[in-house]
Protein backbone atom coordinates (compact mmCIF):
# COMPACT_ATOMS: atom_id res chain seq x y z
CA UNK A 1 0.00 0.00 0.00
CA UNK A 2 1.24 3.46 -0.87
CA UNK A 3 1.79 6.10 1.66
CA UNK A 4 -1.09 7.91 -0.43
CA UNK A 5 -3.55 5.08 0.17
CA UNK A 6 -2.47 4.30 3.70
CA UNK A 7 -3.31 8.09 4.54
CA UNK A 8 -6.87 8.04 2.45
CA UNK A 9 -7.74 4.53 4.02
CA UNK A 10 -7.04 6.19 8.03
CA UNK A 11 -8.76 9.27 6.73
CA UNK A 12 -11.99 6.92 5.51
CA UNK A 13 -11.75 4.80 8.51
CA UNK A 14 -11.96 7.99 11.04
CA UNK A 15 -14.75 9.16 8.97
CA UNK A 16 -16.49 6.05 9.53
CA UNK A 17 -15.77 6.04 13.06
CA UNK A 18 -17.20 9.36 13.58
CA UNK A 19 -20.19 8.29 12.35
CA UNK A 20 -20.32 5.93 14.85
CA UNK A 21 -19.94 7.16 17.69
CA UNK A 22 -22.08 9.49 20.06
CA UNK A 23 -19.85 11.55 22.03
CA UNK A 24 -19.87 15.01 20.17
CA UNK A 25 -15.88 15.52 21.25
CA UNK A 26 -14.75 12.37 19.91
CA UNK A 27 -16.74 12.75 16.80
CA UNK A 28 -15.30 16.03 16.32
CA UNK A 29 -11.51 14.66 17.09
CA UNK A 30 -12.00 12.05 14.57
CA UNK A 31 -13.59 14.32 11.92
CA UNK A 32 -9.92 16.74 12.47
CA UNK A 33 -7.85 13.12 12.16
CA UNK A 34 -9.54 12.18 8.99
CA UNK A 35 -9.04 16.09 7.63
CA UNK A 36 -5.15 15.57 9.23
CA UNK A 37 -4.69 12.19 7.20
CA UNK A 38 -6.56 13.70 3.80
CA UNK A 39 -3.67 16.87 3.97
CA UNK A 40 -0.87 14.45 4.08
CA UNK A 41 -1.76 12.22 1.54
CA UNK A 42 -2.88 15.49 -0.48
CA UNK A 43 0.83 16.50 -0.04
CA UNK A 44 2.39 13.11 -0.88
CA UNK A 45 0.30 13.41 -4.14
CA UNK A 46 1.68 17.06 -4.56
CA UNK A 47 5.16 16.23 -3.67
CA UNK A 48 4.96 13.42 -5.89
CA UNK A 49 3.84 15.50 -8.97
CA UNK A 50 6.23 17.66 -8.82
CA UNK A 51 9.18 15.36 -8.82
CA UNK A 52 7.31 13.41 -11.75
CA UNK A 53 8.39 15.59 -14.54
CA UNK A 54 11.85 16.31 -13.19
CA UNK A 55 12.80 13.09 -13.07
CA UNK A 56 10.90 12.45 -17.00
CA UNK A 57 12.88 15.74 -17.86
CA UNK A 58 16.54 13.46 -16.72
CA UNK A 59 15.76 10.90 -19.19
């Protein structure tokens, strides 16, 4: 699994959690941890795109 999909996957799975549970502060901490995890993989991806044609423009 890539670092992109391990960070989407947490952010789906807090998601789900917060839909879960009852307790308004936890629901709200989990809803901020699945934002958290969507930014980082949103990065990787970003990070990622820019070294794509860099490393197309070496060949």
């Amino acid at each position: 699994m890539s670092d992109t999909a391990h960070y989407r996957f947490q952010s789906d799975q807090a998601r789900r959690l917060a839909r879960q549970v009852t307790d308004a502060a936890v629901r709200e901490k989990l809803l901020e941890m699945a934002e958290e995890y969507g930014r980082y993989a949103d990065l990787i991806e970003a990070r990622s795109a820019e070294q794509m044609p860099a490393a197309m423009a070496a060949h």
